[in-house]
C-alpha atoms as a PDB file:
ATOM      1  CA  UNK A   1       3.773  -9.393  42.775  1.00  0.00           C
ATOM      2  CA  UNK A   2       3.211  -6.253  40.587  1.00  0.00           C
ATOM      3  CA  UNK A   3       6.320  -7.105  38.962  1.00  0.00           C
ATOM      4  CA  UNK A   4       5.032 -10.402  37.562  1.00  0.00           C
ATOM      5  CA  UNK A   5       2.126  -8.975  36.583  1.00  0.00           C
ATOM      6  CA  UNK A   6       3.735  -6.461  34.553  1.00  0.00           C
ATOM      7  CA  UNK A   7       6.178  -8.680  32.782  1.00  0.00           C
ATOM      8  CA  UNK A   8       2.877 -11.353  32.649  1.00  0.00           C
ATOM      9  CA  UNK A   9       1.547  -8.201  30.515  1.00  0.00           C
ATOM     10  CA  UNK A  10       4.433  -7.425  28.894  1.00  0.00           C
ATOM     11  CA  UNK A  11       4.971 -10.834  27.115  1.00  0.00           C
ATOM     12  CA  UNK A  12       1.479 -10.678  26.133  1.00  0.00           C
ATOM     13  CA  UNK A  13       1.413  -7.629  24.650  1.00  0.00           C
ATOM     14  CA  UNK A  14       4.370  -8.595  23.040  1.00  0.00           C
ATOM     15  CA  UNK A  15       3.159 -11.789  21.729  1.00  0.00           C
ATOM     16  CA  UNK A  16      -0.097  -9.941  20.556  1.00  0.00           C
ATOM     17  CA  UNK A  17       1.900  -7.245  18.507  1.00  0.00           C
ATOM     18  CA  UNK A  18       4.243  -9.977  17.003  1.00  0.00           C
ATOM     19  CA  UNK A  19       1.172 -12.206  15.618  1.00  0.00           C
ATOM     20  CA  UNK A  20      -0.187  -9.096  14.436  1.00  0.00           C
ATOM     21  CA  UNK A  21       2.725  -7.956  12.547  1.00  0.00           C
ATOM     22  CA  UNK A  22       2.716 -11.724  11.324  1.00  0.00           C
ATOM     23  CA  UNK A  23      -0.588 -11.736  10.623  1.00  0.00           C
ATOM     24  CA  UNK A  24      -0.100  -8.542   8.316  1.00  0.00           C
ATOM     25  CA  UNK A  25       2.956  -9.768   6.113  1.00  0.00           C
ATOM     26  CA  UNK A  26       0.969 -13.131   5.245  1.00  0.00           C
ATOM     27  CA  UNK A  27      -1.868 -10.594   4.041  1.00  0.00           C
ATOM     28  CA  UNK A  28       0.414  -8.529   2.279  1.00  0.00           C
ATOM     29  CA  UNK A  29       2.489 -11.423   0.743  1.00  0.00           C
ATOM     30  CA  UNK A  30      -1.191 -12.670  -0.520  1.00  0.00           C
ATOM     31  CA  UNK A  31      -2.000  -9.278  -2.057  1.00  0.00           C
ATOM     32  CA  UNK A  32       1.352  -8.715  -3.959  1.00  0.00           C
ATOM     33  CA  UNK A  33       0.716 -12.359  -5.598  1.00  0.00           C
ATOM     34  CA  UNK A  34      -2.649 -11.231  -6.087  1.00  0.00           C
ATOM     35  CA  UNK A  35      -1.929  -7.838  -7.920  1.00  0.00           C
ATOM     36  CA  UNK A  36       1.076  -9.868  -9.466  1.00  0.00           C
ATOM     37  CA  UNK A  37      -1.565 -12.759 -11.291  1.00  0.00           C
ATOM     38  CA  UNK A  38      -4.010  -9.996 -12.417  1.00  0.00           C
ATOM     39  CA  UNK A  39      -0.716  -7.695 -13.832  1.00  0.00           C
ATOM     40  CA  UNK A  40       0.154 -10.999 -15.541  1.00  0.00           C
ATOM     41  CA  UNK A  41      -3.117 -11.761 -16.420  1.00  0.00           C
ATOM     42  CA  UNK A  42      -5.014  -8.744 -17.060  1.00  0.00           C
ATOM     43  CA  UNK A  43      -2.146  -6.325 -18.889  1.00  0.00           C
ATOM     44  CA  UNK A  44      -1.106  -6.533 -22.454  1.00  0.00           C
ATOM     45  CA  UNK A  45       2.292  -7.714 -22.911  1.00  0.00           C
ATOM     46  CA  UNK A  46       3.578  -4.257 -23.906  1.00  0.00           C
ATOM     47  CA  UNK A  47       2.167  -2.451 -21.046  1.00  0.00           C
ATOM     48  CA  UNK A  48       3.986  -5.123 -18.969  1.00  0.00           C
ATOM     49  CA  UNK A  49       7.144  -4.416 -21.001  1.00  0.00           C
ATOM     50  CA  UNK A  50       6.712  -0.853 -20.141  1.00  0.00           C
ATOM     51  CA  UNK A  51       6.888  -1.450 -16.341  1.00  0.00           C
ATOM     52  CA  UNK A  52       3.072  -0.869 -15.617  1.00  0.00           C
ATOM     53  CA  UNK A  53       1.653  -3.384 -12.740  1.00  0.00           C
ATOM     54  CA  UNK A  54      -1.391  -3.256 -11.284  1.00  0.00           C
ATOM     55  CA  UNK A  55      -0.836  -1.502  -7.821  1.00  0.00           C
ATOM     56  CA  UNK A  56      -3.348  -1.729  -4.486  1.00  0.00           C
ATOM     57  CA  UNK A  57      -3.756   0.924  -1.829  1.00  0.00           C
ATOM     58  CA  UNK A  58      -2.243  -0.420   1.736  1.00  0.00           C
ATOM     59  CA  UNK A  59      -3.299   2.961   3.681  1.00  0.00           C
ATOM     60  CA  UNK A  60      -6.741   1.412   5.038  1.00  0.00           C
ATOM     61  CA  UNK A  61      -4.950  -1.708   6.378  1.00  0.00           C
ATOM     62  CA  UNK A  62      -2.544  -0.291   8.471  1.00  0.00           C
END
């Protein structure tokens, strides 16, 4: 019985940490179009040219 449990557990950890991680890459995938529009938007062409985009900081949503 503990078995079952465990493996019970075990999928739904699993499933937990893979909607999570799915969860994560759709938010990142929106902020890279987001920094991408106001880069396009927001930049003069020549900074553009120069290879300056607007960067965000990830470290507080990991």
């Amino acid at each position: 019985m503990s078995d079952i449990v465990d493996q019970v557990l075990d999928d739904l950890y699993a499933a937990a940490r893979a909607d999570r991680e799915a969860h994560q890459a759709r938010v990142m995938g929106e902020l890279d179009a987001i920094a991408a529009h106001l880069t396009e938007t927001l930049l003069p062409p020549e900074l553009r040219a120069a290879g300056l985009r607007l960067e965000y900081d990830i470290e507080g949503l990991k």
